[in-house]
N, C-alpha and C. Protein backbone atom coordinates (compact mmCIF):
# COMPACT_ATOMS: atom_id res chain seq x y z
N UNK A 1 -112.86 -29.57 172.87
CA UNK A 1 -113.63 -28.50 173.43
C UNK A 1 -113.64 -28.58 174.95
N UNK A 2 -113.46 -29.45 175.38
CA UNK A 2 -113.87 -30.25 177.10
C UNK A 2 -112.73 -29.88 177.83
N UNK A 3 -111.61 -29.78 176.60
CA UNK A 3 -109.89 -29.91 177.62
C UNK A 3 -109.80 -28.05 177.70
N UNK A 4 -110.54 -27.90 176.60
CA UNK A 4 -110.21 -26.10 176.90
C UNK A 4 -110.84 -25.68 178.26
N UNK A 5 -111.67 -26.15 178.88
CA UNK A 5 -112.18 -25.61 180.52
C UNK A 5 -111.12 -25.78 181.46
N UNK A 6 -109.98 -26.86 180.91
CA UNK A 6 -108.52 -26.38 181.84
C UNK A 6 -107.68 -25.31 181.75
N UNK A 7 -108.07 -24.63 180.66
CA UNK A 7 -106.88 -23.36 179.86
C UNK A 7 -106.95 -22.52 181.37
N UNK A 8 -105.99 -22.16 181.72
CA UNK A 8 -105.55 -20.97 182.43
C UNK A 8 -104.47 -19.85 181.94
N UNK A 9 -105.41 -18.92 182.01
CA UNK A 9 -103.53 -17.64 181.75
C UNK A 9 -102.77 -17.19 182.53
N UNK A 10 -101.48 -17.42 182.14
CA UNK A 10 -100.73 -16.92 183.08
C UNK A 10 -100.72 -15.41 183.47
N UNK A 11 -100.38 -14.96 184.74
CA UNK A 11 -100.61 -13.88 184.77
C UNK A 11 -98.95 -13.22 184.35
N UNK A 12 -99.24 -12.10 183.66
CA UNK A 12 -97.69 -11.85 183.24
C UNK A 12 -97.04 -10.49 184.47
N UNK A 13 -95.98 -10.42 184.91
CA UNK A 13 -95.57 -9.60 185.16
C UNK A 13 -94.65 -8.31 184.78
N UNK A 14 -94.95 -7.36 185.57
CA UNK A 14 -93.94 -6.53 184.30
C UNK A 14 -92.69 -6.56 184.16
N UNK A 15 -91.70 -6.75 183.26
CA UNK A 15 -91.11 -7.14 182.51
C UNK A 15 -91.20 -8.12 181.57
N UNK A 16 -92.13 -8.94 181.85
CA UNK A 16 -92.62 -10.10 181.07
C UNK A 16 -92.31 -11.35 181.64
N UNK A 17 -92.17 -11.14 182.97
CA UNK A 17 -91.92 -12.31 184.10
C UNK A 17 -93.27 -13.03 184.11
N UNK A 18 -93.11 -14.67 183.94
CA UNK A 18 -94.62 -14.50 184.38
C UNK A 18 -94.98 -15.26 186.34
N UNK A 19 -95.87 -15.30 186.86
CA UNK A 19 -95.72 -15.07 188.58
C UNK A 19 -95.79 -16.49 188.20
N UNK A 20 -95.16 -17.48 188.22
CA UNK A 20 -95.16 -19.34 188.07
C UNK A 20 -95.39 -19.86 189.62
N UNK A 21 -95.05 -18.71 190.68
CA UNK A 21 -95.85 -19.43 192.06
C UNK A 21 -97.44 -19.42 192.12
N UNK A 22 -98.08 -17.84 191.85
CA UNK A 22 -99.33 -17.91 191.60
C UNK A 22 -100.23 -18.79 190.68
N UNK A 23 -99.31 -18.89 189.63
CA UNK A 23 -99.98 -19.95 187.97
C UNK A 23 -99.83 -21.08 188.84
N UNK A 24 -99.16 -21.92 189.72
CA UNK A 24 -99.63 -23.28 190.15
C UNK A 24 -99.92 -23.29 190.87
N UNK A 25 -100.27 -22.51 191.97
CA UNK A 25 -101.24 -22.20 192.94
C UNK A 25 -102.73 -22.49 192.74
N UNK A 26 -103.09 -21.33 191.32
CA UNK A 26 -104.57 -21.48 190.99
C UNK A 26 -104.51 -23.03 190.19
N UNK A 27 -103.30 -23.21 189.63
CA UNK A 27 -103.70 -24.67 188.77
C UNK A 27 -104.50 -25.51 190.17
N UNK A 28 -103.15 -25.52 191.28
CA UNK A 28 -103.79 -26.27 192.19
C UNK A 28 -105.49 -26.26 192.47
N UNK A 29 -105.70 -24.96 192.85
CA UNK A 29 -107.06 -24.94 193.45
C UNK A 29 -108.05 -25.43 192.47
N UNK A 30 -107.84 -25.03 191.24
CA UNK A 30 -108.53 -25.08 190.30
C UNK A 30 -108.97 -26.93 190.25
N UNK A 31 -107.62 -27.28 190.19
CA UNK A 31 -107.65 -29.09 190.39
C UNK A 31 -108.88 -29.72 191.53
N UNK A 32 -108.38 -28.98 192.29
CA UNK A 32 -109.19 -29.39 193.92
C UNK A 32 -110.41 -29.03 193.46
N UNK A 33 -111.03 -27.97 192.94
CA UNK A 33 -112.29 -28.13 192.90
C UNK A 33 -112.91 -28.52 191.78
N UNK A 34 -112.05 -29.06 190.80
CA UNK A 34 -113.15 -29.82 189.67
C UNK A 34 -112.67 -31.78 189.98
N UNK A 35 -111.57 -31.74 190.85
CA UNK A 35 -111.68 -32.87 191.21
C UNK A 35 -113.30 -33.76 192.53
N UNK A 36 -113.35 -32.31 193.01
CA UNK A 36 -114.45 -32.22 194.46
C UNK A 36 -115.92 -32.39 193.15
N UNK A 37 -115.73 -31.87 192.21
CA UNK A 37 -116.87 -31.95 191.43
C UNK A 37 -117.57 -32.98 191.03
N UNK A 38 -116.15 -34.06 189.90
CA UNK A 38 -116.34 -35.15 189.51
C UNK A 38 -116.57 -35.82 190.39
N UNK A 39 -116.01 -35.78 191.61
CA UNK A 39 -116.84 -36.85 192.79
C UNK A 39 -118.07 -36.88 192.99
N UNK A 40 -118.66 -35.70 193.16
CA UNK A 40 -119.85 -35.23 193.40
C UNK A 40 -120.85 -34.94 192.72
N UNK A 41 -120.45 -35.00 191.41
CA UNK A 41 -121.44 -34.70 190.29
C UNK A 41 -121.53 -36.06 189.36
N UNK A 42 -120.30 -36.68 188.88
CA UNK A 42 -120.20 -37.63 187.66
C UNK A 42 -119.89 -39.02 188.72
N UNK A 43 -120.34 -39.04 189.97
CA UNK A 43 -120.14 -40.07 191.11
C UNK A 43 -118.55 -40.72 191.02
N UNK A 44 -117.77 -40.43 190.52
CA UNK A 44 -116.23 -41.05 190.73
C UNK A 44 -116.14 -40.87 191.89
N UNK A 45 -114.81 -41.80 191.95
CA UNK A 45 -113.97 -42.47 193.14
C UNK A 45 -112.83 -40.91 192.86
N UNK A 46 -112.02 -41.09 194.51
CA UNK A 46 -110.86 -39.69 194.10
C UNK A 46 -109.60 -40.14 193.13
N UNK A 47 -110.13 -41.87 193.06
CA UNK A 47 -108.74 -42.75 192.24
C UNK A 47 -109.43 -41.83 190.80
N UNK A 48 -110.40 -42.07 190.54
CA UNK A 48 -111.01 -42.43 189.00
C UNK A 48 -111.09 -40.12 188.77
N UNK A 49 -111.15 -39.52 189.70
CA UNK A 49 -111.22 -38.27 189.47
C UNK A 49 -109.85 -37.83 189.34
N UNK A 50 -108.85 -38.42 189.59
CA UNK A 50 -107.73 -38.23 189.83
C UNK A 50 -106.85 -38.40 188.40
N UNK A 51 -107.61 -39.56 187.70
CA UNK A 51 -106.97 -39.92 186.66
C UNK A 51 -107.18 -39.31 185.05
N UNK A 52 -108.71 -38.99 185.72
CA UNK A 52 -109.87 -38.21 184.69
C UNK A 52 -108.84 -36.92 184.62
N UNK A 53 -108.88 -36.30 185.47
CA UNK A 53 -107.96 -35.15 185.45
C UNK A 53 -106.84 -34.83 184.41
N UNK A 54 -106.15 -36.11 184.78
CA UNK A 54 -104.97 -36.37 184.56
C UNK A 54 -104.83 -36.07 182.74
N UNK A 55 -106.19 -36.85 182.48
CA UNK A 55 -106.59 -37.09 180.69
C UNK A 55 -106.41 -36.11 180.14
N UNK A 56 -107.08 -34.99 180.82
CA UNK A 56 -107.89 -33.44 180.63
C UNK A 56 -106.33 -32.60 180.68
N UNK A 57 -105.25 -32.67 181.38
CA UNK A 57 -104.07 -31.72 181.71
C UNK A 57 -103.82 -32.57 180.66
N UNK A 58 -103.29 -33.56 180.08
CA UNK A 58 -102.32 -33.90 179.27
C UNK A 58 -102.94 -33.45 177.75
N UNK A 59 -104.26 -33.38 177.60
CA UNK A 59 -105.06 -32.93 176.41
C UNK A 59 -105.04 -31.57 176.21
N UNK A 60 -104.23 -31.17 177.30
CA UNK A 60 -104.11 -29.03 177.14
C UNK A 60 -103.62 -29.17 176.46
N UNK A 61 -102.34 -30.05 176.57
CA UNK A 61 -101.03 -29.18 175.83
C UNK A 61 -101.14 -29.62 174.22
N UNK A 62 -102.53 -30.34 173.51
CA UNK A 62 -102.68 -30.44 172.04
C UNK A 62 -103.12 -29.56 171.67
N UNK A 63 -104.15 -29.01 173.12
CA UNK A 63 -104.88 -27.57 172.26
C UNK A 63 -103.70 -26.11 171.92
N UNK A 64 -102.40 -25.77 172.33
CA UNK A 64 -102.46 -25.24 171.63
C UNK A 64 -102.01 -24.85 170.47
N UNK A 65 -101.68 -25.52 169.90
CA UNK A 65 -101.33 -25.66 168.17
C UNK A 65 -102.81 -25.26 167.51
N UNK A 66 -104.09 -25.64 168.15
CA UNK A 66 -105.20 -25.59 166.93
C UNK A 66 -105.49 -24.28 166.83
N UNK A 67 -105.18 -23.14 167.09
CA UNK A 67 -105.45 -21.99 166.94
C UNK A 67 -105.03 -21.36 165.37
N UNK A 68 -104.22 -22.25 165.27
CA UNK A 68 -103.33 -21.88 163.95
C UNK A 68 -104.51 -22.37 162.62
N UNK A 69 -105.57 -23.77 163.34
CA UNK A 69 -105.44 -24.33 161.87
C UNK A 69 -107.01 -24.03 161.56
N UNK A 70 -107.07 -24.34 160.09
CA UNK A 70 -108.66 -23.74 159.64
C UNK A 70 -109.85 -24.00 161.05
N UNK A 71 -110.75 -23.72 160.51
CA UNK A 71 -111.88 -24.25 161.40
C UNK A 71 -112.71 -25.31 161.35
N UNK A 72 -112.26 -26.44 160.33
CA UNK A 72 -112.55 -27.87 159.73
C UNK A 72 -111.22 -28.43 160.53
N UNK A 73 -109.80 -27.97 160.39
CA UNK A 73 -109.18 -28.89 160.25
C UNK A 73 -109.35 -28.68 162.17
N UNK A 74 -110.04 -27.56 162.42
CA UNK A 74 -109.55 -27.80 164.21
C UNK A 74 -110.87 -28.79 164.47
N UNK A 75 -112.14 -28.28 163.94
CA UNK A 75 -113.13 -29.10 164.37
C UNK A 75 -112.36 -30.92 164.31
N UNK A 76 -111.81 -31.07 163.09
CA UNK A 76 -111.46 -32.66 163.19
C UNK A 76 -110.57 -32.87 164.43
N UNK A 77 -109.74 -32.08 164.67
CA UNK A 77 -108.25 -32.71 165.79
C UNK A 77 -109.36 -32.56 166.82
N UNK A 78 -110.15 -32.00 167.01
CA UNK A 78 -110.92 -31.98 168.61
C UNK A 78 -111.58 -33.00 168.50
N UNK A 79 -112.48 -33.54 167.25
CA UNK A 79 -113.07 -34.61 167.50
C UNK A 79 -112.39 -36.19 167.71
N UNK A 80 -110.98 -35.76 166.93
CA UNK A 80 -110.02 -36.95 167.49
C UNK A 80 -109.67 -37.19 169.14
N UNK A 81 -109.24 -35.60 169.67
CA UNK A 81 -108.54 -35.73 170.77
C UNK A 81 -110.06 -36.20 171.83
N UNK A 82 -111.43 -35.82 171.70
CA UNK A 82 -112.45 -36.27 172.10
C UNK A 82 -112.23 -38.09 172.15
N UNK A 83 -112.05 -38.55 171.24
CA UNK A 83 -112.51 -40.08 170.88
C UNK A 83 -111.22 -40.51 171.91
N UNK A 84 -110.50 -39.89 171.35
CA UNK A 84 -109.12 -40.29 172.32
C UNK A 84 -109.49 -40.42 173.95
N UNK A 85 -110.01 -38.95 174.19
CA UNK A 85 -110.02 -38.77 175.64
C UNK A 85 -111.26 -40.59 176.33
N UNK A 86 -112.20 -40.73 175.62
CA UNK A 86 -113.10 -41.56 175.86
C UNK A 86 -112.24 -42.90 175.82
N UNK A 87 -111.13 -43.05 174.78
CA UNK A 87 -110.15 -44.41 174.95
C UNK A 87 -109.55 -44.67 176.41
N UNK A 88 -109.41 -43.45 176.82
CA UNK A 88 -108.49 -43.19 177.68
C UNK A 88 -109.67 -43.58 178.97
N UNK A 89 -110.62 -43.00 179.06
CA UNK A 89 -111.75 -42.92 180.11
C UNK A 89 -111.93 -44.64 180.17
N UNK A 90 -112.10 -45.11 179.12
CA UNK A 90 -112.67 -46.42 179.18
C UNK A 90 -111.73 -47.37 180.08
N UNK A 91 -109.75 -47.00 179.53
CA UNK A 91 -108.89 -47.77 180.12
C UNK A 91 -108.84 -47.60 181.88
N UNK A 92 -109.39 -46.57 182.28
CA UNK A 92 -109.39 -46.08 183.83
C UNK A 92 -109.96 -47.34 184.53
N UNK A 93 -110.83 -48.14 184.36
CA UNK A 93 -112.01 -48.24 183.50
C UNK A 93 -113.18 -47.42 184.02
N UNK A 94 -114.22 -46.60 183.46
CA UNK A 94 -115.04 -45.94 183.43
C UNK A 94 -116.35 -46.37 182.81
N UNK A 95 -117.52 -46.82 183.00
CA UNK A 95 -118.68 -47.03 182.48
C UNK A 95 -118.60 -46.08 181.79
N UNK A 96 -119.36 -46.60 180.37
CA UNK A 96 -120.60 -45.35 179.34
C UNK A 96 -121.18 -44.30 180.10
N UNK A 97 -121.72 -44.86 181.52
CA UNK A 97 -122.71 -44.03 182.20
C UNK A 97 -121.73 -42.86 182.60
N UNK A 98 -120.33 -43.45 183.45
CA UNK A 98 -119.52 -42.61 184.09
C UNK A 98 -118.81 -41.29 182.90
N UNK A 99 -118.60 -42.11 181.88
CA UNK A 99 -117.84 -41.17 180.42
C UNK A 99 -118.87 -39.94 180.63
N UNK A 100 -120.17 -40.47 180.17
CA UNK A 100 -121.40 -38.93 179.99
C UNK A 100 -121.68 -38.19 181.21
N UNK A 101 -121.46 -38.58 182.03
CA UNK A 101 -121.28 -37.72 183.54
C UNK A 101 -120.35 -36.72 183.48
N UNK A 102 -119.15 -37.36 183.18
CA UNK A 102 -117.60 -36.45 183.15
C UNK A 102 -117.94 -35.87 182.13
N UNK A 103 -118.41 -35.98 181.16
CA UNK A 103 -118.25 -35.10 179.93
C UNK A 103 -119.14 -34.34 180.43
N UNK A 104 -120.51 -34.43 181.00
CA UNK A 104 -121.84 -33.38 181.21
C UNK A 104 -120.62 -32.46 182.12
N UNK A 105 -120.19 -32.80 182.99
CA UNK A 105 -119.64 -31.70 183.99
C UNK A 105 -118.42 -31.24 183.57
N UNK A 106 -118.03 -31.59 182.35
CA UNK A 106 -116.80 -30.74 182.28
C UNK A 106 -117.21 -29.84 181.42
N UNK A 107 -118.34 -30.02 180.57
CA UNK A 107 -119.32 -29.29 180.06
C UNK A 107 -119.55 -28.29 179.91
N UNK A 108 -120.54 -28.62 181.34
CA UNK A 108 -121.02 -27.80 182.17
C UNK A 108 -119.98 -26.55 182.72
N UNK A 109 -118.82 -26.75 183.26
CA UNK A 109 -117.89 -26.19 183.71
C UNK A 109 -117.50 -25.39 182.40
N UNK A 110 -117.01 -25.87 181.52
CA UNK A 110 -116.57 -24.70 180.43
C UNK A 110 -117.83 -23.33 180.06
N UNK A 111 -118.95 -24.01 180.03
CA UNK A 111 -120.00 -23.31 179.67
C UNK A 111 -120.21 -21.86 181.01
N UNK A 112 -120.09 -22.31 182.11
CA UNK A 112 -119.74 -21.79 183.11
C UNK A 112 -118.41 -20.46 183.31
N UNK A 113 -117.43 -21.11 182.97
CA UNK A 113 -116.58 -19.75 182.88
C UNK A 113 -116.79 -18.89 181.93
N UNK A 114 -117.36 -19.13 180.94
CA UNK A 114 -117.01 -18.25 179.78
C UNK A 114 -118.44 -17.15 179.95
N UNK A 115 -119.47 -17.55 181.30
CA UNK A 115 -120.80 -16.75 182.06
C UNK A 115 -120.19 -15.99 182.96
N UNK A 116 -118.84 -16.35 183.49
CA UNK A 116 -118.25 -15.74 184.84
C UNK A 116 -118.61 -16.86 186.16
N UNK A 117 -119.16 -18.24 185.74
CA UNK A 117 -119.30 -18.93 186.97
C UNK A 117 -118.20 -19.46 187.60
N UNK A 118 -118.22 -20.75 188.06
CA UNK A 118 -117.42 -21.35 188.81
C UNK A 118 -115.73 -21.63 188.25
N UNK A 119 -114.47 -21.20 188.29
CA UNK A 119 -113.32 -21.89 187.81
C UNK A 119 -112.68 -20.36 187.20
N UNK A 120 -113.78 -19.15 187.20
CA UNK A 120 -113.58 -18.10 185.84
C UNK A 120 -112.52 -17.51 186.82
N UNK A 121 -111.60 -16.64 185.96
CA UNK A 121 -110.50 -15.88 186.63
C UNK A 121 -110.88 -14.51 186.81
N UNK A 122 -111.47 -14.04 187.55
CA UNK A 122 -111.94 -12.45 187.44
C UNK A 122 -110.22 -11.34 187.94
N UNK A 123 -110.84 -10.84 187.63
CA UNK A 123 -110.15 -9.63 188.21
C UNK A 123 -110.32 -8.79 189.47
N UNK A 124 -109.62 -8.46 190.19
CA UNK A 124 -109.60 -8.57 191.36
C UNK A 124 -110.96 -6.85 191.38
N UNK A 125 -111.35 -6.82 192.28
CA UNK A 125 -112.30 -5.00 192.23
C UNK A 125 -111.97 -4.32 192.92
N UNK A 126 -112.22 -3.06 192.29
CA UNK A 126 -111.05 -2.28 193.37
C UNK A 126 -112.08 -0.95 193.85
């Protein structure tokens, strides 16, 4: 659930190009400011936000196969790729305290775009 607050869409162009300078552009920014976060919110180092990150991009690319599967069998792979992500947090090494920080703010952050807050992709107004 935590790795989906990284999902970004690409923007497609017409013909079905999609703009791959703009898509890593916002990846970038997007990075920069939930990396500025975990510093600032879940107290990491830019080593330990850096790596946290790192957990979270490599955990995209499981989510998307689960779209396909029941809603038991996705609830289980998330609660795996969860336990996983915390294996992973621990090897950084990361306190208990530091794990529930990162998790509150990445949280927090998903709960956030899907309101229109911080990370959300609006559309431009015209």
């Amino acid at each position: 659930m935590l790795v989906a607050s990284f999902a970004i869409g690409a923007n497609a162009q017409p013909g079905g190009q999609r703009d791959t300078t703009g898509q890593a552009q916002r990846m970038a920014e997007m990075r920069t400011r939930q990396k500025t976060g975990l510093i600032d919110q879940a107290k990491l180092t830019s080593e330990e936000a850096d790596k946290v990150l790192d957990v979270y991009m490599t955990g995209r690319t499981g989510m998307r196969g689960l779209r396909d599967l029941s809603e038991d069998e996705r609830k289980k792979k998330m609660d795996e790729m969860e336990a996983d992500n915390e294996k992973k947090f621990k090897a950084i090494p990361l306190t208990d305290e530091k794990i529930k920080l990162v998790n509150d703010y990445m949280a927090t952050q998903m709960r956030n775009r899907g309101q229109g807050g911080p990370g959300t992709q609006r559309p431009p107004q015209q």
